[in-house]
PDBML (XML) file of the C-alpha atoms, coordinates in Angstrom:
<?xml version="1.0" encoding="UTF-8" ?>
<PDBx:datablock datablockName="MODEL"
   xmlns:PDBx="http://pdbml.pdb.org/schema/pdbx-v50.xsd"
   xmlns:xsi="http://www.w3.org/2001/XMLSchema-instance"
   xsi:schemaLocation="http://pdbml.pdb.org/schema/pdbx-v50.xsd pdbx-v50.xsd">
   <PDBx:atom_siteCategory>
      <PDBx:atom_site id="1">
         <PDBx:B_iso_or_equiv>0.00</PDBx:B_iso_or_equiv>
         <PDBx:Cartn_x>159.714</PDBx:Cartn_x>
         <PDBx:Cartn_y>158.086</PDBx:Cartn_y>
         <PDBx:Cartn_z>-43.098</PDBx:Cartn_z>
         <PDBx:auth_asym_id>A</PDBx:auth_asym_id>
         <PDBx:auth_atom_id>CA</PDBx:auth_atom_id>
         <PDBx:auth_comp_id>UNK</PDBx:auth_comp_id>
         <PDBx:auth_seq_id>1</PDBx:auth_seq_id>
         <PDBx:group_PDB>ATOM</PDBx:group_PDB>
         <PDBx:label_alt_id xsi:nil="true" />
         <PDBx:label_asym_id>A</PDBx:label_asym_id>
         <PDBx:label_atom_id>CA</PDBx:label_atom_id>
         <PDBx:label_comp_id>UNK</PDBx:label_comp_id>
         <PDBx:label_entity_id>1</PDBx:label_entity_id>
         <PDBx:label_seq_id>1</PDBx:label_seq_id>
         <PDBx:occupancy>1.00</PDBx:occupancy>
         <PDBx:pdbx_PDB_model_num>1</PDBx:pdbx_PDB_model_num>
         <PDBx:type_symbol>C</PDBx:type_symbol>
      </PDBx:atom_site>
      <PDBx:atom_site id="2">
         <PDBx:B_iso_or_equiv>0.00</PDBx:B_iso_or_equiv>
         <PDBx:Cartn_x>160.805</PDBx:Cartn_x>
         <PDBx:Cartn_y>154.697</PDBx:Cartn_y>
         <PDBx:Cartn_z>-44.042</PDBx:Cartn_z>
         <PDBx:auth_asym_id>A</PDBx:auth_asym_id>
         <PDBx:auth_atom_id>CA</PDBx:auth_atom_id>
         <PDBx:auth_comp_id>UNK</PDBx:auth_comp_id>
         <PDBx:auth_seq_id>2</PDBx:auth_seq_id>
         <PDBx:group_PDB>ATOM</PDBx:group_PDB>
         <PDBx:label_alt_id xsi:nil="true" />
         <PDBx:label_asym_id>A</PDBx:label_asym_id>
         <PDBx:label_atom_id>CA</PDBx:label_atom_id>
         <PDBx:label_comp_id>UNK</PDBx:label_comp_id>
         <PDBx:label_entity_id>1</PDBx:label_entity_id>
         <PDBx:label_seq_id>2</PDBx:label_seq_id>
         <PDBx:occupancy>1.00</PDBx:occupancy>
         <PDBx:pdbx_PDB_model_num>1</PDBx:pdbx_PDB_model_num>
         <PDBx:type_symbol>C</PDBx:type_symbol>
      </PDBx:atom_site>
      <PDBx:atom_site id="3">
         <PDBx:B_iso_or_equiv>0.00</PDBx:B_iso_or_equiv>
         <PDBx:Cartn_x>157.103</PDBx:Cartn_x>
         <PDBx:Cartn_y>153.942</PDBx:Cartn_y>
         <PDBx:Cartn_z>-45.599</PDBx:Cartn_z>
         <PDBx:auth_asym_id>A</PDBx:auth_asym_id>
         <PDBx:auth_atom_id>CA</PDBx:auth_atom_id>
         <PDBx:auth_comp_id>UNK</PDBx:auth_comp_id>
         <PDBx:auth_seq_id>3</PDBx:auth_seq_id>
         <PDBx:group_PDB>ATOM</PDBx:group_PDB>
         <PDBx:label_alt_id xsi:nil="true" />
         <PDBx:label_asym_id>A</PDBx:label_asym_id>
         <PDBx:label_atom_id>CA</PDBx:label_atom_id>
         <PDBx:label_comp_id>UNK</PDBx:label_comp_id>
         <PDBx:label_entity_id>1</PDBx:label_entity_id>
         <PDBx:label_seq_id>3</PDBx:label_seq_id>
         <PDBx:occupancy>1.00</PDBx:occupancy>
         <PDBx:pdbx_PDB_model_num>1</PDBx:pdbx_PDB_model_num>
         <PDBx:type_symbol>C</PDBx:type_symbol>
      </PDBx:atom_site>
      <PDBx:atom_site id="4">
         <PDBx:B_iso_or_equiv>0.00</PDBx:B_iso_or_equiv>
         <PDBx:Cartn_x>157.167</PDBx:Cartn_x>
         <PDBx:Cartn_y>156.863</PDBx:Cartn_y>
         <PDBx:Cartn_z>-47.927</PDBx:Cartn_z>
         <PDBx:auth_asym_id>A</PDBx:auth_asym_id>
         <PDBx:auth_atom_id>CA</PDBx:auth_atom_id>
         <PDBx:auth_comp_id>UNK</PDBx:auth_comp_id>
         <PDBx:auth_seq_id>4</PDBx:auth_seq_id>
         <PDBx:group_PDB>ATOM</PDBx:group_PDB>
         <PDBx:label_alt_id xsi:nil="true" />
         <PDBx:label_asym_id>A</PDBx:label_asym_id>
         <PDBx:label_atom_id>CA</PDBx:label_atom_id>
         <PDBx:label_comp_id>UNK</PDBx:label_comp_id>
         <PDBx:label_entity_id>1</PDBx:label_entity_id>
         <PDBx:label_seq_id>4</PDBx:label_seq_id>
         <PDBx:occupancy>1.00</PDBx:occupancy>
         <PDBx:pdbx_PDB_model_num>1</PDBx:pdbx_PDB_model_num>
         <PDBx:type_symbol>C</PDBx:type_symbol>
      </PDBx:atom_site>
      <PDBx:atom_site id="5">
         <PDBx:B_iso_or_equiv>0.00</PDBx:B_iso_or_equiv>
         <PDBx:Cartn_x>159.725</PDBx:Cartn_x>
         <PDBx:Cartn_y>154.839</PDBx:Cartn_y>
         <PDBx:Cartn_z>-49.942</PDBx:Cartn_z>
         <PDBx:auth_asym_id>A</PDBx:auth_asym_id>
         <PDBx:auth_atom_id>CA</PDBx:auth_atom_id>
         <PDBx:auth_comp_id>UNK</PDBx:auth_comp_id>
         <PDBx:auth_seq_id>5</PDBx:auth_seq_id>
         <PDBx:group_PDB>ATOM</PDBx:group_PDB>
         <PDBx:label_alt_id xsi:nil="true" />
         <PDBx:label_asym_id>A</PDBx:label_asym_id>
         <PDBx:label_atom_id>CA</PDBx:label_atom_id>
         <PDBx:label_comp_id>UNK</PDBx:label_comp_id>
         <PDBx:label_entity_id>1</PDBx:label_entity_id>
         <PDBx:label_seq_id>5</PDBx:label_seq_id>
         <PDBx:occupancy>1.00</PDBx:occupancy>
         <PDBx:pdbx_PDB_model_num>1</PDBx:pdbx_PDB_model_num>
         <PDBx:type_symbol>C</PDBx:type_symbol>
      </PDBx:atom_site>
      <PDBx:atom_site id="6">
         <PDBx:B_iso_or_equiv>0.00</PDBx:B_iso_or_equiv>
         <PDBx:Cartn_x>157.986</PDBx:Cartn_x>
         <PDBx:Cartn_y>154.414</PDBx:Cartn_y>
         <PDBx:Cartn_z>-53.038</PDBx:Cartn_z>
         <PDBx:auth_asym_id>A</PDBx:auth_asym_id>
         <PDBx:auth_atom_id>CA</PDBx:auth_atom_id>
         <PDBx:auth_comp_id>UNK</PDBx:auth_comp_id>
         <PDBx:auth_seq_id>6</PDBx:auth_seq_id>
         <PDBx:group_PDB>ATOM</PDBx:group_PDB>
         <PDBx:label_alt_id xsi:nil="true" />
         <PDBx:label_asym_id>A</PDBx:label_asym_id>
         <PDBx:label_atom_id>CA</PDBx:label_atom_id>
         <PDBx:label_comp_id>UNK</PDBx:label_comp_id>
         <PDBx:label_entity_id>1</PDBx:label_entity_id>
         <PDBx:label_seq_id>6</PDBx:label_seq_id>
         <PDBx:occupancy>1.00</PDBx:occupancy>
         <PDBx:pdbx_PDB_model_num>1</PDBx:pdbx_PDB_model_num>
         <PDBx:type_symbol>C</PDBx:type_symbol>
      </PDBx:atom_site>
      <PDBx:atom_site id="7">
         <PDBx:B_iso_or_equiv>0.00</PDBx:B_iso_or_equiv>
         <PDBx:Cartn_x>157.807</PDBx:Cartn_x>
         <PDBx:Cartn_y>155.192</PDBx:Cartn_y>
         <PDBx:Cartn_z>-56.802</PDBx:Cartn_z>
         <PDBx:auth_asym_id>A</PDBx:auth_asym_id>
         <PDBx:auth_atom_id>CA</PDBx:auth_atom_id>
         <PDBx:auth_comp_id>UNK</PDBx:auth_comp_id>
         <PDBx:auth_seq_id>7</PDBx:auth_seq_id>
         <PDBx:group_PDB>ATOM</PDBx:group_PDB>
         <PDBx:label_alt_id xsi:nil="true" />
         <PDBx:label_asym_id>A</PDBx:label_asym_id>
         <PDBx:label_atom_id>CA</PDBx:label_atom_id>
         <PDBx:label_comp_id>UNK</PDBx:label_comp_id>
         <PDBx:label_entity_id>1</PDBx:label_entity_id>
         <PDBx:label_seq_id>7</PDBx:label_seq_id>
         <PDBx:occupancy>1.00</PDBx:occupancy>
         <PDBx:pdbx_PDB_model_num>1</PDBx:pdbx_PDB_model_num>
         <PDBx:type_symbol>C</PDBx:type_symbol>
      </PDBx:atom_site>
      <PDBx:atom_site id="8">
         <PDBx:B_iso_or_equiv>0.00</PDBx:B_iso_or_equiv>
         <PDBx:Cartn_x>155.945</PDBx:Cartn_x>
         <PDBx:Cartn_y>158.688</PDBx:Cartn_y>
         <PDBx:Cartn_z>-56.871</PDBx:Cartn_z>
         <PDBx:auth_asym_id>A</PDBx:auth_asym_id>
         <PDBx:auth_atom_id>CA</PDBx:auth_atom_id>
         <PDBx:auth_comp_id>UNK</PDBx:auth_comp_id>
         <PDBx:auth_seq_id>8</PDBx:auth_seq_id>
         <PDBx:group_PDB>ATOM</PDBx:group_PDB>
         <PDBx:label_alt_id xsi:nil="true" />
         <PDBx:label_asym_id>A</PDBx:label_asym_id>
         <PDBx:label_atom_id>CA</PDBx:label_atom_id>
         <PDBx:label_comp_id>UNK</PDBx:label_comp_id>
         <PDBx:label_entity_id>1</PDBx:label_entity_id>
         <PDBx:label_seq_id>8</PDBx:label_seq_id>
         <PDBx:occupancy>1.00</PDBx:occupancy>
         <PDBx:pdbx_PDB_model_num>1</PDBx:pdbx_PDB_model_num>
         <PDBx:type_symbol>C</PDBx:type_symbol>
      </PDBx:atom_site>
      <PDBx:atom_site id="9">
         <PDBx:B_iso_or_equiv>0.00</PDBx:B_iso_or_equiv>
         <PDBx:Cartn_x>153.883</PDBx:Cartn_x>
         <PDBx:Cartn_y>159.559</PDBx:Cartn_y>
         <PDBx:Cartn_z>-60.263</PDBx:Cartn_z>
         <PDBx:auth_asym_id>A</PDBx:auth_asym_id>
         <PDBx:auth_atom_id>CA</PDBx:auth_atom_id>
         <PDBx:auth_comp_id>UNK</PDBx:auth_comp_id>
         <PDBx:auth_seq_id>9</PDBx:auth_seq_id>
         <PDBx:group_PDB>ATOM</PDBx:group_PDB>
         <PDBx:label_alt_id xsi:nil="true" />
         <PDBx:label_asym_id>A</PDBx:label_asym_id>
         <PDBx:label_atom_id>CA</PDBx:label_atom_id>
         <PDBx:label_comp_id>UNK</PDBx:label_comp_id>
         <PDBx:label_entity_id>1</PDBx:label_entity_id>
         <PDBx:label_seq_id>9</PDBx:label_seq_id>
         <PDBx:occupancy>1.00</PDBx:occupancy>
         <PDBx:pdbx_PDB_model_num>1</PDBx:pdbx_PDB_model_num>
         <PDBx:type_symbol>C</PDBx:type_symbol>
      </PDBx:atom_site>
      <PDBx:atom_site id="10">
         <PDBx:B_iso_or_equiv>0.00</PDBx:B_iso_or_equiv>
         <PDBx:Cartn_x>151.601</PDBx:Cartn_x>
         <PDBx:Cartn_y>162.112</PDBx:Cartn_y>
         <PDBx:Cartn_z>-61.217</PDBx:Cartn_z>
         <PDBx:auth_asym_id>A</PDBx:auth_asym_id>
         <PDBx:auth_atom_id>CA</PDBx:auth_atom_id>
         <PDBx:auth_comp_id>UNK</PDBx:auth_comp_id>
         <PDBx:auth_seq_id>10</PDBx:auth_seq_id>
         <PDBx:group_PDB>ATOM</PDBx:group_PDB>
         <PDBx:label_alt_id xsi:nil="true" />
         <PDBx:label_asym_id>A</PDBx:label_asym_id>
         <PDBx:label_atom_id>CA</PDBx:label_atom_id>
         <PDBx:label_comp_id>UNK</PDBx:label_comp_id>
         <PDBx:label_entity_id>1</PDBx:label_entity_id>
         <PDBx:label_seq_id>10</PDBx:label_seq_id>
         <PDBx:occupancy>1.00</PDBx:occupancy>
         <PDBx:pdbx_PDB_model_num>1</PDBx:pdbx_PDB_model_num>
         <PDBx:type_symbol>C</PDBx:type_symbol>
      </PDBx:atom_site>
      <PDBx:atom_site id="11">
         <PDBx:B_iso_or_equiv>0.00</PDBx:B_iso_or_equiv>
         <PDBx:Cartn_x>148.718</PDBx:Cartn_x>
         <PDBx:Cartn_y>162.491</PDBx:Cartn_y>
         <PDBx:Cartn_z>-63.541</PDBx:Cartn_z>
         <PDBx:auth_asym_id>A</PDBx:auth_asym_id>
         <PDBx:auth_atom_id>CA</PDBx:auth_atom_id>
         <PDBx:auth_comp_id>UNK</PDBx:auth_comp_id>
         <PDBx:auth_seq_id>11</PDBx:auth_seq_id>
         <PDBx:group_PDB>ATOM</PDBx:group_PDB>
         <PDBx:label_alt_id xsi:nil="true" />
         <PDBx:label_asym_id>A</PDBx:label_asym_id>
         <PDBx:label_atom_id>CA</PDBx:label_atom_id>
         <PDBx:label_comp_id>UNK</PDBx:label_comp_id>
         <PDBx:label_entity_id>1</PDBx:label_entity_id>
         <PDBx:label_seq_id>11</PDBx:label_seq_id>
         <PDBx:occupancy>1.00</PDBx:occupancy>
         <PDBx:pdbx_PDB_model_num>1</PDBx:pdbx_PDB_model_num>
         <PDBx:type_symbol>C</PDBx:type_symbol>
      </PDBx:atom_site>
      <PDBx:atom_site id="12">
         <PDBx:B_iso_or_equiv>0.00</PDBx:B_iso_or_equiv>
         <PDBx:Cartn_x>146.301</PDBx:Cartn_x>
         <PDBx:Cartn_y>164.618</PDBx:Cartn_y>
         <PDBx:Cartn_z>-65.271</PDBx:Cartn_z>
         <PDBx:auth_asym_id>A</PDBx:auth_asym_id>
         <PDBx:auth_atom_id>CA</PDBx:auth_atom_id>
         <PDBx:auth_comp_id>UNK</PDBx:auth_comp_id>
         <PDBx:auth_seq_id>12</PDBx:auth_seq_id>
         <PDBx:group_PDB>ATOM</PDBx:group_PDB>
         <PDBx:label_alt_id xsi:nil="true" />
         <PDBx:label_asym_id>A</PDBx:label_asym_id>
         <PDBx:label_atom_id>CA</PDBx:label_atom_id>
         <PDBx:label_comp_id>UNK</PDBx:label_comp_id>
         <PDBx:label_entity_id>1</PDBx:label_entity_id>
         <PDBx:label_seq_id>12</PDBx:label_seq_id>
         <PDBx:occupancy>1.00</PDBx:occupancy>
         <PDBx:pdbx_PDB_model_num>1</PDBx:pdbx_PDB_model_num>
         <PDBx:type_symbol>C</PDBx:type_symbol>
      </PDBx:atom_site>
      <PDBx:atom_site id="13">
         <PDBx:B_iso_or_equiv>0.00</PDBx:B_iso_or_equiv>
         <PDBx:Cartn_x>142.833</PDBx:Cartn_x>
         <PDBx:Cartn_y>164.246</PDBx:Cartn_y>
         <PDBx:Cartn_z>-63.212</PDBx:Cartn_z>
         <PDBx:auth_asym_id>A</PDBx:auth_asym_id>
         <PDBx:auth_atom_id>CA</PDBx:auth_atom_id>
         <PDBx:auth_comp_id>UNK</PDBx:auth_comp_id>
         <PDBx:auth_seq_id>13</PDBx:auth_seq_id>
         <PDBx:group_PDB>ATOM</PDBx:group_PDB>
         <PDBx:label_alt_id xsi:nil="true" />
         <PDBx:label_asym_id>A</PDBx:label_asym_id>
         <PDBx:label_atom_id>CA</PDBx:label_atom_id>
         <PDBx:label_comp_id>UNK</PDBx:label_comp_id>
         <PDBx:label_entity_id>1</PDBx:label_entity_id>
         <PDBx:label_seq_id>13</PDBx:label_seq_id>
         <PDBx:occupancy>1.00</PDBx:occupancy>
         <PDBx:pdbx_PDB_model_num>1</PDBx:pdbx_PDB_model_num>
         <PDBx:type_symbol>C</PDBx:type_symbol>
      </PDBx:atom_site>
      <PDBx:atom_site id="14">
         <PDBx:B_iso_or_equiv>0.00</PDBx:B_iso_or_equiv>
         <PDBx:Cartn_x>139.786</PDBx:Cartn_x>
         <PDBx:Cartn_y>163.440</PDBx:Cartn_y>
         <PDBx:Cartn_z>-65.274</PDBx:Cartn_z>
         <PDBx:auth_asym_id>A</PDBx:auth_asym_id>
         <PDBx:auth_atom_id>CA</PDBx:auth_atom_id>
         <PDBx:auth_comp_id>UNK</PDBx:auth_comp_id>
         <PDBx:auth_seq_id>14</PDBx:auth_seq_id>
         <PDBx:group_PDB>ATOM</PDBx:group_PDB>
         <PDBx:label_alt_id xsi:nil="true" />
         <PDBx:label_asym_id>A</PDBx:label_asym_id>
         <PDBx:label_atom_id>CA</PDBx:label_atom_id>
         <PDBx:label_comp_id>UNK</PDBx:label_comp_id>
         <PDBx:label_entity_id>1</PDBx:label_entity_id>
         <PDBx:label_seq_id>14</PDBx:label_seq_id>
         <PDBx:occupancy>1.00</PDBx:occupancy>
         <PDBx:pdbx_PDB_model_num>1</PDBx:pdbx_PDB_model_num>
         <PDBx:type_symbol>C</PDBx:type_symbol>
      </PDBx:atom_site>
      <PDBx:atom_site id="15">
         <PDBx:B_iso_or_equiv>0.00</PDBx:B_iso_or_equiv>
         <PDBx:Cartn_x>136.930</PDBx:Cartn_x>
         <PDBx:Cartn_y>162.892</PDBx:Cartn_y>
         <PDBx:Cartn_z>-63.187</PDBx:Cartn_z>
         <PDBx:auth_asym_id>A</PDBx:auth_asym_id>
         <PDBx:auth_atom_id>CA</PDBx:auth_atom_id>
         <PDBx:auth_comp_id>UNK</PDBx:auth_comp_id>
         <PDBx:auth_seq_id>15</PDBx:auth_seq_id>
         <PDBx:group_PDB>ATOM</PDBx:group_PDB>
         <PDBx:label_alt_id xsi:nil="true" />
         <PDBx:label_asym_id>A</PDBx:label_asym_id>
         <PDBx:label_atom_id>CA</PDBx:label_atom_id>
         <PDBx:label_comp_id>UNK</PDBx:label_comp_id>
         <PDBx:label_entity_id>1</PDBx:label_entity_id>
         <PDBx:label_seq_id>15</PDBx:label_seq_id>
         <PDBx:occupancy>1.00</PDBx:occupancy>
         <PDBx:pdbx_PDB_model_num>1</PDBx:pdbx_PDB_model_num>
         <PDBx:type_symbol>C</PDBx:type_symbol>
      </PDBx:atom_site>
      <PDBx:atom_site id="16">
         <PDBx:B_iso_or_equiv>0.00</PDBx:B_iso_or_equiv>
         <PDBx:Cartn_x>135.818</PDBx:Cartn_x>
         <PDBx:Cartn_y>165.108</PDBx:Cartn_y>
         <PDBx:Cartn_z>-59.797</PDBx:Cartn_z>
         <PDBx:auth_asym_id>A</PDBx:auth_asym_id>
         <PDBx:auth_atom_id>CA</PDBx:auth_atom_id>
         <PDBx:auth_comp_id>UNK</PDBx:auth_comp_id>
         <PDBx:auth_seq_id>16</PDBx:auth_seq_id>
         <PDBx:group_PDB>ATOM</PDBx:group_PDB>
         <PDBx:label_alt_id xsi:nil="true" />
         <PDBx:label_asym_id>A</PDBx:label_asym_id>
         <PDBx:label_atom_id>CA</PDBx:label_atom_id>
         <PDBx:label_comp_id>UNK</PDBx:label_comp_id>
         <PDBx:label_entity_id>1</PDBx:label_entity_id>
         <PDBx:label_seq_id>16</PDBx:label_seq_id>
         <PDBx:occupancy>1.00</PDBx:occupancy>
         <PDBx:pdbx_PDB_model_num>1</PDBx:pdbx_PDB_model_num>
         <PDBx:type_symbol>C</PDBx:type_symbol>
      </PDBx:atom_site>
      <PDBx:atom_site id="17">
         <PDBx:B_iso_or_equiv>0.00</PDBx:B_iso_or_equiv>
         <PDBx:Cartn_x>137.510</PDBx:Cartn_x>
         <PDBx:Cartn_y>165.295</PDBx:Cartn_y>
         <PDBx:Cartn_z>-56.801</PDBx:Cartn_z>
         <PDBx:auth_asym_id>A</PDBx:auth_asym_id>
         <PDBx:auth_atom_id>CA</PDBx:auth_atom_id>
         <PDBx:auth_comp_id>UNK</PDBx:auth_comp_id>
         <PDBx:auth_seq_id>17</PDBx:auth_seq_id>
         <PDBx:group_PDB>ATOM</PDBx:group_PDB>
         <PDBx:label_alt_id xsi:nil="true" />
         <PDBx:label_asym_id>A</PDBx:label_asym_id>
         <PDBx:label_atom_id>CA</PDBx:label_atom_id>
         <PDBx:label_comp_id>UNK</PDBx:label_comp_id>
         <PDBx:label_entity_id>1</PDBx:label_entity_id>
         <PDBx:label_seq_id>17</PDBx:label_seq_id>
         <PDBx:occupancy>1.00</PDBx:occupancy>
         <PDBx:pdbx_PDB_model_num>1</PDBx:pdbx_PDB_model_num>
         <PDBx:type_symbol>C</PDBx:type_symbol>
      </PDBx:atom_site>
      <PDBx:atom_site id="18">
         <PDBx:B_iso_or_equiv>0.00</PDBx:B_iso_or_equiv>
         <PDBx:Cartn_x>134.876</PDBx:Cartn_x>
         <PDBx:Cartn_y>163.382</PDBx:Cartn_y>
         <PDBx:Cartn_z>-55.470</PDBx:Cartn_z>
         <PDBx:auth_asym_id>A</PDBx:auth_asym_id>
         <PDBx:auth_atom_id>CA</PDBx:auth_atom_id>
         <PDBx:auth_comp_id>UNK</PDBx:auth_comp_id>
         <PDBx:auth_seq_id>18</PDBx:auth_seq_id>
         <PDBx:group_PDB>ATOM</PDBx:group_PDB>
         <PDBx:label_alt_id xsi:nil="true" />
         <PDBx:label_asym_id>A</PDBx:label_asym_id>
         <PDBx:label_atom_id>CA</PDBx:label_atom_id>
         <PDBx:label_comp_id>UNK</PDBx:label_comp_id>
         <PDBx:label_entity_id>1</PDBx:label_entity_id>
         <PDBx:label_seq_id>18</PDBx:label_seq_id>
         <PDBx:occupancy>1.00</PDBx:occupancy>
         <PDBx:pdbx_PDB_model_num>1</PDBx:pdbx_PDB_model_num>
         <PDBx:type_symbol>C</PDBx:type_symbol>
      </PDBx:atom_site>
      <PDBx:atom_site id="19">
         <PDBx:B_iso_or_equiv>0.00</PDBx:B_iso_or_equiv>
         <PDBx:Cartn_x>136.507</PDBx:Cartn_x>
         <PDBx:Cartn_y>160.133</PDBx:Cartn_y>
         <PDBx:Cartn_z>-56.828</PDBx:Cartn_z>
         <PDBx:auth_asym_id>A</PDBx:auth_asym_id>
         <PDBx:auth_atom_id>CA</PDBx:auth_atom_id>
         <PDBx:auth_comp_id>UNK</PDBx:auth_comp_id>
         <PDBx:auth_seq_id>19</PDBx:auth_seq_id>
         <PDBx:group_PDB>ATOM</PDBx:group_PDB>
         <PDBx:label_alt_id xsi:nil="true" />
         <PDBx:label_asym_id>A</PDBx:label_asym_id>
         <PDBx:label_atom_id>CA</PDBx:label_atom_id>
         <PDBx:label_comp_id>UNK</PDBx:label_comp_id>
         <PDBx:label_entity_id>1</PDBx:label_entity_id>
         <PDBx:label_seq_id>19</PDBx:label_seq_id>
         <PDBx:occupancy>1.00</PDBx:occupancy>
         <PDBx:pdbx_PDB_model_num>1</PDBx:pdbx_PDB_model_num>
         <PDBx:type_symbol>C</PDBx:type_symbol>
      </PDBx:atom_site>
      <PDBx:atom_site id="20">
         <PDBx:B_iso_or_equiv>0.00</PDBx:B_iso_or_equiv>
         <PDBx:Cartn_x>140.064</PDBx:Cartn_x>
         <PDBx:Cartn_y>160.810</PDBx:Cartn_y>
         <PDBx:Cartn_z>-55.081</PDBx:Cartn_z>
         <PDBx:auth_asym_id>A</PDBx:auth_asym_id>
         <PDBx:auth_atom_id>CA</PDBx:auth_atom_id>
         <PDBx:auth_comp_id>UNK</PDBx:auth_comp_id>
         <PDBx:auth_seq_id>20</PDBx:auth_seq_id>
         <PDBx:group_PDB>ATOM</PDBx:group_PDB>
         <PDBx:label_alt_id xsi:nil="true" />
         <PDBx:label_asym_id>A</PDBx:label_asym_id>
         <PDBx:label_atom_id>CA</PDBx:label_atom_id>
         <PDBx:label_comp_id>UNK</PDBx:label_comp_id>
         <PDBx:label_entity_id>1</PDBx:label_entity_id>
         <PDBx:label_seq_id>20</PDBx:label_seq_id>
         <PDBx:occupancy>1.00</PDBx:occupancy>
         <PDBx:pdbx_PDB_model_num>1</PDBx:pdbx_PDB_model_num>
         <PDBx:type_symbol>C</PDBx:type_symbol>
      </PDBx:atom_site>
      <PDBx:atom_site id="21">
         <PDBx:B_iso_or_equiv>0.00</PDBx:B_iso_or_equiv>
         <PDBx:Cartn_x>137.881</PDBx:Cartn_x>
         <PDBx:Cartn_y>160.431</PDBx:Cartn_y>
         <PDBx:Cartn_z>-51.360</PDBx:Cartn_z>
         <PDBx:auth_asym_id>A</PDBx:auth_asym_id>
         <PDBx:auth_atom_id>CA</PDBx:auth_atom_id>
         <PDBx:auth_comp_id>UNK</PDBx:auth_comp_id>
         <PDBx:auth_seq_id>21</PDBx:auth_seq_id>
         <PDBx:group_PDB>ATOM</PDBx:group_PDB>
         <PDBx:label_alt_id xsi:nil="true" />
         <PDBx:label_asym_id>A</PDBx:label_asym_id>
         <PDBx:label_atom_id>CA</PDBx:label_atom_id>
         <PDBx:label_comp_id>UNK</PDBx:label_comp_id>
         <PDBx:label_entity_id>1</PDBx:label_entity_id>
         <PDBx:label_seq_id>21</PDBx:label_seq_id>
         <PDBx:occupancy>1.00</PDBx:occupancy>
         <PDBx:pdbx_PDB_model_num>1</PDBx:pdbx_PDB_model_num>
         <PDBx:type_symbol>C</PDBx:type_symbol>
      </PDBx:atom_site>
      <PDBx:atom_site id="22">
         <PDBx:B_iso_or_equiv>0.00</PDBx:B_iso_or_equiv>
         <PDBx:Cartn_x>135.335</PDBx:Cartn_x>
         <PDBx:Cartn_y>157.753</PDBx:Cartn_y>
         <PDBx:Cartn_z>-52.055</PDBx:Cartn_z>
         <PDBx:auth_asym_id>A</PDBx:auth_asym_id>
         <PDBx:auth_atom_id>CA</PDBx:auth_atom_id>
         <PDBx:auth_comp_id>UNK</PDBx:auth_comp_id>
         <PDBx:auth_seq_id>22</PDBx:auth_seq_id>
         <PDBx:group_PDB>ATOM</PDBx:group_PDB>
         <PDBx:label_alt_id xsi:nil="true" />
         <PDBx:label_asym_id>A</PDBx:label_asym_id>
         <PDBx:label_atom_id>CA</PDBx:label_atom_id>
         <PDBx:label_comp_id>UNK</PDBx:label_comp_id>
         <PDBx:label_entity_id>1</PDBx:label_entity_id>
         <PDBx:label_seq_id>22</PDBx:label_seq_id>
         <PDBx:occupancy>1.00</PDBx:occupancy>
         <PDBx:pdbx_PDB_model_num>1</PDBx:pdbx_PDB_model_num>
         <PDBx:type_symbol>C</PDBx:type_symbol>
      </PDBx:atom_site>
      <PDBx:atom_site id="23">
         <PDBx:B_iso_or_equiv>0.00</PDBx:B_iso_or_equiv>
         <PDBx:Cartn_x>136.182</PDBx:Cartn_x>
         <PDBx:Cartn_y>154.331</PDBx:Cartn_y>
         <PDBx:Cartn_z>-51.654</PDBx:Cartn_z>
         <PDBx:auth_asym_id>A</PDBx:auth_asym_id>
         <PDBx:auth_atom_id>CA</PDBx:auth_atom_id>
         <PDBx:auth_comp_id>UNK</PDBx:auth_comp_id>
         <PDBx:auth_seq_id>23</PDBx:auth_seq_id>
         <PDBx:group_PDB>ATOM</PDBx:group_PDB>
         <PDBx:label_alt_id xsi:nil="true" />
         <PDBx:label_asym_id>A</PDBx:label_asym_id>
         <PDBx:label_atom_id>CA</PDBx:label_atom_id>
         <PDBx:label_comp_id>UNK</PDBx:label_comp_id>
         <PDBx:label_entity_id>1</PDBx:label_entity_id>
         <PDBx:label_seq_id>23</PDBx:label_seq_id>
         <PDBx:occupancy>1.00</PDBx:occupancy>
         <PDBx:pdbx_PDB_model_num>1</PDBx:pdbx_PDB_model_num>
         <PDBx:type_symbol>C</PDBx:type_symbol>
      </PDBx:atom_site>
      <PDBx:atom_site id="24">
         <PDBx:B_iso_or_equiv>0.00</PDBx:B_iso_or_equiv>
         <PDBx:Cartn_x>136.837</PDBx:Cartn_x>
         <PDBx:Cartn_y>153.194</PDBx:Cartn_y>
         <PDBx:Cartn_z>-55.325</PDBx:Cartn_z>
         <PDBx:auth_asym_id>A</PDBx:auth_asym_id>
         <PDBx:auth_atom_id>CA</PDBx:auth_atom_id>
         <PDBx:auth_comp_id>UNK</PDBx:auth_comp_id>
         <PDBx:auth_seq_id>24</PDBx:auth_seq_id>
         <PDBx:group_PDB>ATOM</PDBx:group_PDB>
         <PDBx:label_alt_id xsi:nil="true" />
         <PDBx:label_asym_id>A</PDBx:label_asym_id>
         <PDBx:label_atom_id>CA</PDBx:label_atom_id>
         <PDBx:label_comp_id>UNK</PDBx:label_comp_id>
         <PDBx:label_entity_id>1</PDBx:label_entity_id>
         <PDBx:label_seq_id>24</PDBx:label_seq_id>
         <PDBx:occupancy>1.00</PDBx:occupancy>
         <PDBx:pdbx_PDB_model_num>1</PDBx:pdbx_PDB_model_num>
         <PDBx:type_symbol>C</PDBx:type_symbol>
      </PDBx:atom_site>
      <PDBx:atom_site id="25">
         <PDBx:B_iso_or_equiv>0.00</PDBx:B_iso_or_equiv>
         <PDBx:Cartn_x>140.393</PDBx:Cartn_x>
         <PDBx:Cartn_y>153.604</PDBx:Cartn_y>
         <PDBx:Cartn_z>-56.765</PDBx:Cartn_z>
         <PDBx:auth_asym_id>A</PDBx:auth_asym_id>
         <PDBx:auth_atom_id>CA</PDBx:auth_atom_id>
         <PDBx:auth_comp_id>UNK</PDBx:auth_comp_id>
         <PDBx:auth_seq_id>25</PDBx:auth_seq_id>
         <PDBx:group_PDB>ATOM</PDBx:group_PDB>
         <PDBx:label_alt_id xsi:nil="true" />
         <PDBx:label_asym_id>A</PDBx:label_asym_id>
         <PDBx:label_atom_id>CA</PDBx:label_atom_id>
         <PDBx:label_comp_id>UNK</PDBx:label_comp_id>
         <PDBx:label_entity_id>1</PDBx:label_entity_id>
         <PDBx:label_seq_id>25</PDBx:label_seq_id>
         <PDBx:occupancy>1.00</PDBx:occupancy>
         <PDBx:pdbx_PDB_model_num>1</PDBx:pdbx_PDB_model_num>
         <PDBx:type_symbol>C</PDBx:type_symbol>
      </PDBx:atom_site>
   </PDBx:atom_siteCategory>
</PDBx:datablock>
């Protein structure tokens, strides 16, 4: 769609999964 135009990047993750759901960044 239209508002999956964006700059994609991926990373190494560091921390738990846990992070990626809560509400923090």
């Amino acid at each position: 769609m239209h508002k999956d135009t964006a700059v994609y990047y991926c990373a190494v993750r560091r921390g738990p999964r846990s992070i990626v759901t809560s509400t923090s960044d």
